[in-house]
N, C-alpha and C. Protein backbone atom coordinates (compact mmCIF):
# COMPACT_ATOMS: atom_id res chain seq x y z
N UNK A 1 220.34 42.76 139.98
CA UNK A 1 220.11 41.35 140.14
C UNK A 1 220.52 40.94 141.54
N UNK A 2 220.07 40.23 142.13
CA UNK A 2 220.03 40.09 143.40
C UNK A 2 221.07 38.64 143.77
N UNK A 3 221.82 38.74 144.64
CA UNK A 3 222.92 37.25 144.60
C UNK A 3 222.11 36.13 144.21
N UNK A 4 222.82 35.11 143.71
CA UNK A 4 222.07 33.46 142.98
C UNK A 4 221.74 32.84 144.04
N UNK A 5 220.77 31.95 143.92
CA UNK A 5 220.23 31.32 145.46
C UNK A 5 221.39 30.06 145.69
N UNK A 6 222.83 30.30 144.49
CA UNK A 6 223.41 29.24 145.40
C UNK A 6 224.21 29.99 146.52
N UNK A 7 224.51 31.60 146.08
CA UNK A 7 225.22 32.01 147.44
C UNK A 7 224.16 32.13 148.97
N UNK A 8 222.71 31.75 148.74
CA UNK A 8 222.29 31.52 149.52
C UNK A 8 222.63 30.19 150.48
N UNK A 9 222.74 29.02 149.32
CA UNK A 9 223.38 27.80 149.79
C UNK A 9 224.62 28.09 150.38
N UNK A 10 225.86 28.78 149.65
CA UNK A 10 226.83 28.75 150.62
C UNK A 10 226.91 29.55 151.74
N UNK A 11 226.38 30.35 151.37
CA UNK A 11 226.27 30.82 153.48
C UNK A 11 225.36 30.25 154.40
N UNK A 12 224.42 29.47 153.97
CA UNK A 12 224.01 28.72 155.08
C UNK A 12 225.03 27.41 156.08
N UNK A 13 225.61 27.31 154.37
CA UNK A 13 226.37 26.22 154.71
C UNK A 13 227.90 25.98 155.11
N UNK A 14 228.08 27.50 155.36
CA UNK A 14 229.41 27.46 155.47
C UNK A 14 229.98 27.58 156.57
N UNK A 15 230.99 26.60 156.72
CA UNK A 15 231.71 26.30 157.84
C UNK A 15 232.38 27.18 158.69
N UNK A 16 232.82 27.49 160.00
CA UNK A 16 233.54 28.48 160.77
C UNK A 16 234.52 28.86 160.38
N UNK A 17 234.76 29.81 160.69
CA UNK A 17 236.13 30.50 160.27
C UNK A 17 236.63 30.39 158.66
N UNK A 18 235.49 30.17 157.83
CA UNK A 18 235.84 29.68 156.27
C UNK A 18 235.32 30.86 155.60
N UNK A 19 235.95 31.48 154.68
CA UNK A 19 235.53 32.62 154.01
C UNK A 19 234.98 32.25 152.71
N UNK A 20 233.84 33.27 152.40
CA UNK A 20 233.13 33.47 150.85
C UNK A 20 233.26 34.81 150.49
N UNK A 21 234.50 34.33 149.43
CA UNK A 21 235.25 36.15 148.52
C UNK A 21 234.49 36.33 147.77
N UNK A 22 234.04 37.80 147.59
CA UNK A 22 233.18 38.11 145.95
C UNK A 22 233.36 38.99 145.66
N UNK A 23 234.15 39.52 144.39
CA UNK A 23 234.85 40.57 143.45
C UNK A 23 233.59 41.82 143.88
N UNK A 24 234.35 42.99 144.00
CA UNK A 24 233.78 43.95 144.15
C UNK A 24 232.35 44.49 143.16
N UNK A 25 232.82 43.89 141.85
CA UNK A 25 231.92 44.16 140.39
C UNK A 25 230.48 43.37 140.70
N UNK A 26 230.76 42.07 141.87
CA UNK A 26 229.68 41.50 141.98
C UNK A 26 228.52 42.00 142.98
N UNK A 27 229.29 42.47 143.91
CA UNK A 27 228.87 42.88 144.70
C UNK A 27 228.05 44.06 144.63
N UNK A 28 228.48 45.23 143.54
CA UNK A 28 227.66 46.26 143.30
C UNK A 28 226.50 45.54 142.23
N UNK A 29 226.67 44.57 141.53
CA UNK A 29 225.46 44.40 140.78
C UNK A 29 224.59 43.21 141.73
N UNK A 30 224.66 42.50 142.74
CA UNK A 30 224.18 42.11 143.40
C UNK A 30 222.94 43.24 144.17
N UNK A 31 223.77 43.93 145.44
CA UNK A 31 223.32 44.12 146.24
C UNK A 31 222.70 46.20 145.67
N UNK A 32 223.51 46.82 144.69
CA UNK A 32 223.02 48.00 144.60
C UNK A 32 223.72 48.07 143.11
N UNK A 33 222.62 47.93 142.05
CA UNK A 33 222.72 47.88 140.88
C UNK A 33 222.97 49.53 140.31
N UNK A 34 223.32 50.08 139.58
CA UNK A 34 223.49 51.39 139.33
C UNK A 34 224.00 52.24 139.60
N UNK A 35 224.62 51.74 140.50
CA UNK A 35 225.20 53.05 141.61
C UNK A 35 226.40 53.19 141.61
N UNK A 36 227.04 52.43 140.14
CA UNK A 36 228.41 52.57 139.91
C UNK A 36 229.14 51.61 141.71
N UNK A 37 230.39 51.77 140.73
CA UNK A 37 231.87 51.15 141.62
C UNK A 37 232.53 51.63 141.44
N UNK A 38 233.96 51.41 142.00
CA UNK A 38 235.19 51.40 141.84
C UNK A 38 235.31 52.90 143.40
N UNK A 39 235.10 52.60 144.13
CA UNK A 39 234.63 51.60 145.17
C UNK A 39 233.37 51.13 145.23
N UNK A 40 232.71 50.30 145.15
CA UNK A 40 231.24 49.85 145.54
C UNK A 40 230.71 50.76 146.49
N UNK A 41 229.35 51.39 146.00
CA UNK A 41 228.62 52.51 146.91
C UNK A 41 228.48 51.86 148.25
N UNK A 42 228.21 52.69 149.44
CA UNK A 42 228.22 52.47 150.22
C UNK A 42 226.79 51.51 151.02
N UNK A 43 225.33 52.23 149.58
CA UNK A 43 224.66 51.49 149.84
C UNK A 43 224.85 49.67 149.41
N UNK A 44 225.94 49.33 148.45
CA UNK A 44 226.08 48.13 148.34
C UNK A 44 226.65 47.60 149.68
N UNK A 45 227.53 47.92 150.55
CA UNK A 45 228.29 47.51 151.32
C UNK A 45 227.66 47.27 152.47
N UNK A 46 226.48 48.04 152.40
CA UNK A 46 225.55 47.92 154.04
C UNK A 46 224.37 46.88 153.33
N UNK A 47 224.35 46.75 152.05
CA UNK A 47 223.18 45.15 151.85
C UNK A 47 223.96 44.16 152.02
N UNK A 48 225.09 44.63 151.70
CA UNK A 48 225.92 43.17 151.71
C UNK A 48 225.97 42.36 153.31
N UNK A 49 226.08 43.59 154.19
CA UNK A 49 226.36 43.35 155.61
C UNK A 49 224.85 42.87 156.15
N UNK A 50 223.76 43.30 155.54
CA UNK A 50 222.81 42.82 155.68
C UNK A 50 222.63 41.34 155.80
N UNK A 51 222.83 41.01 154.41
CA UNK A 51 222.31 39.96 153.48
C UNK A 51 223.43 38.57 154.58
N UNK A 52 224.90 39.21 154.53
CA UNK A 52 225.46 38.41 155.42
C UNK A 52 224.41 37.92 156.90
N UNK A 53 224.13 39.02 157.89
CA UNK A 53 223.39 38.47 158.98
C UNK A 53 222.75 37.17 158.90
N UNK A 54 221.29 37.84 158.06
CA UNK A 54 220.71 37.37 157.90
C UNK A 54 221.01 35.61 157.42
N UNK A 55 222.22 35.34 157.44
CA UNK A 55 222.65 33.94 157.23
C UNK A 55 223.84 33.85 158.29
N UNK A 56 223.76 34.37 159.24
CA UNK A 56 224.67 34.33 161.02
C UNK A 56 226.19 34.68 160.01
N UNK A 57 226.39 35.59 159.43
CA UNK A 57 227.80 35.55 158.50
C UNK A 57 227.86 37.32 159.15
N UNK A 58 229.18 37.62 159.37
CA UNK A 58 230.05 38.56 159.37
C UNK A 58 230.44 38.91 157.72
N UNK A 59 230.34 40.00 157.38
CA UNK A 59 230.78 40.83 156.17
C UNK A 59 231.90 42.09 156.27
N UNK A 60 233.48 41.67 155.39
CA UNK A 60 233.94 43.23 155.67
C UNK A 60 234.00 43.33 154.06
N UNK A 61 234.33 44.27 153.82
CA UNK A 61 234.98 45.15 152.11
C UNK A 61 236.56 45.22 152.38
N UNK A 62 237.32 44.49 151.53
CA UNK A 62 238.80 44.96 151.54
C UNK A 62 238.96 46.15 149.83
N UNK A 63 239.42 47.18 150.36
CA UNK A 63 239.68 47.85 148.94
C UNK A 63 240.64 47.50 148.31
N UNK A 64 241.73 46.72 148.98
CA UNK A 64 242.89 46.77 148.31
C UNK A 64 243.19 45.63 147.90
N UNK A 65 242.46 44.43 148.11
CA UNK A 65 241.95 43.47 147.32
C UNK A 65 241.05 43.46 146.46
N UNK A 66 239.91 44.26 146.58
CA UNK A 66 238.57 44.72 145.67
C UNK A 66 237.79 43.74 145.26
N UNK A 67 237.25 43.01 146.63
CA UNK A 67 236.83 41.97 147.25
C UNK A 67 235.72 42.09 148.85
N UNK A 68 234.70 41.85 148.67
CA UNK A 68 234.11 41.52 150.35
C UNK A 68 234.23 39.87 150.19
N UNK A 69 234.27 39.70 151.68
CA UNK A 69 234.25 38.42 152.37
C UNK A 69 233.18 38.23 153.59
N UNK A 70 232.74 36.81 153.55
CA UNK A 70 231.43 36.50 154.09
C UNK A 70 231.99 35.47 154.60
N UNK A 71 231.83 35.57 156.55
CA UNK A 71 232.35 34.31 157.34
C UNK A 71 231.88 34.29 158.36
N UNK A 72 231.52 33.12 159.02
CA UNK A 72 231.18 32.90 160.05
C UNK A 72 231.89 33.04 161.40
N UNK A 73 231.62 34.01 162.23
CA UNK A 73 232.03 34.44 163.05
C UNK A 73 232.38 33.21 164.53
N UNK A 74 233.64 32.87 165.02
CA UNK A 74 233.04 32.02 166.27
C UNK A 74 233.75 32.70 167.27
N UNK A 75 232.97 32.51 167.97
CA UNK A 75 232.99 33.24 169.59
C UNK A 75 234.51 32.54 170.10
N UNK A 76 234.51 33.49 171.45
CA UNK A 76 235.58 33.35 172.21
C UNK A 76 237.07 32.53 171.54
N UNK A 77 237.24 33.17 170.30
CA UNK A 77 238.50 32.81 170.22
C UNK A 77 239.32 33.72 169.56
C-alpha cells in the first residue's frame, strides 16, 4: 500500500526544520510491501528517500528508535 495522500499533504506542507516520524512497520508496508522488517529492507529505505525528494524533504532511518523522519532541509545553517 502506498503512503495516504494525507502524508502527501504533510510534506508538502511542512514547515522547516519540523520533522514527520513514521514507525518502521509503516514504512515497510508503505514503500516495500513483503520484504519483511525488523530492519526495514533496504529497498524500503531508498523509496522512502525517494518519495521524501520528491516533496523537497530530507529522509534518514534511525534503528534505534525504529522510526524514519521526513524534514525539510534549510540551507546555510
Amino acid at each position: 500500500m502506498p503512503p495516504p495522500k494525507e502524508m502527501d499533504s504533510v510534506l508538502t506542507s511542512l514547515p522547516l526544520r519540523i520533522g514527520a516520524y513514521v514507525p518502521d512497520d509503516l514504512l515497510e508496508d508503505w514503500f516495500a510491501p513483503d520484504a519483511g522488517m525488523s530492519p526495514p529492507s533496504n529497498t524500503a529505505l531508498a523509496r522512502a528517500t525517494s518519495y521524501g525528494r520528491s516533496f523537497e524533504c530530507e529522509f534518514k532511518y534511525y534503528p534505534e528508535r525504529r522510526e524514519g523522519v521526513f524534514w525539510k532541509w534549510v540551507p546555510a545553517i
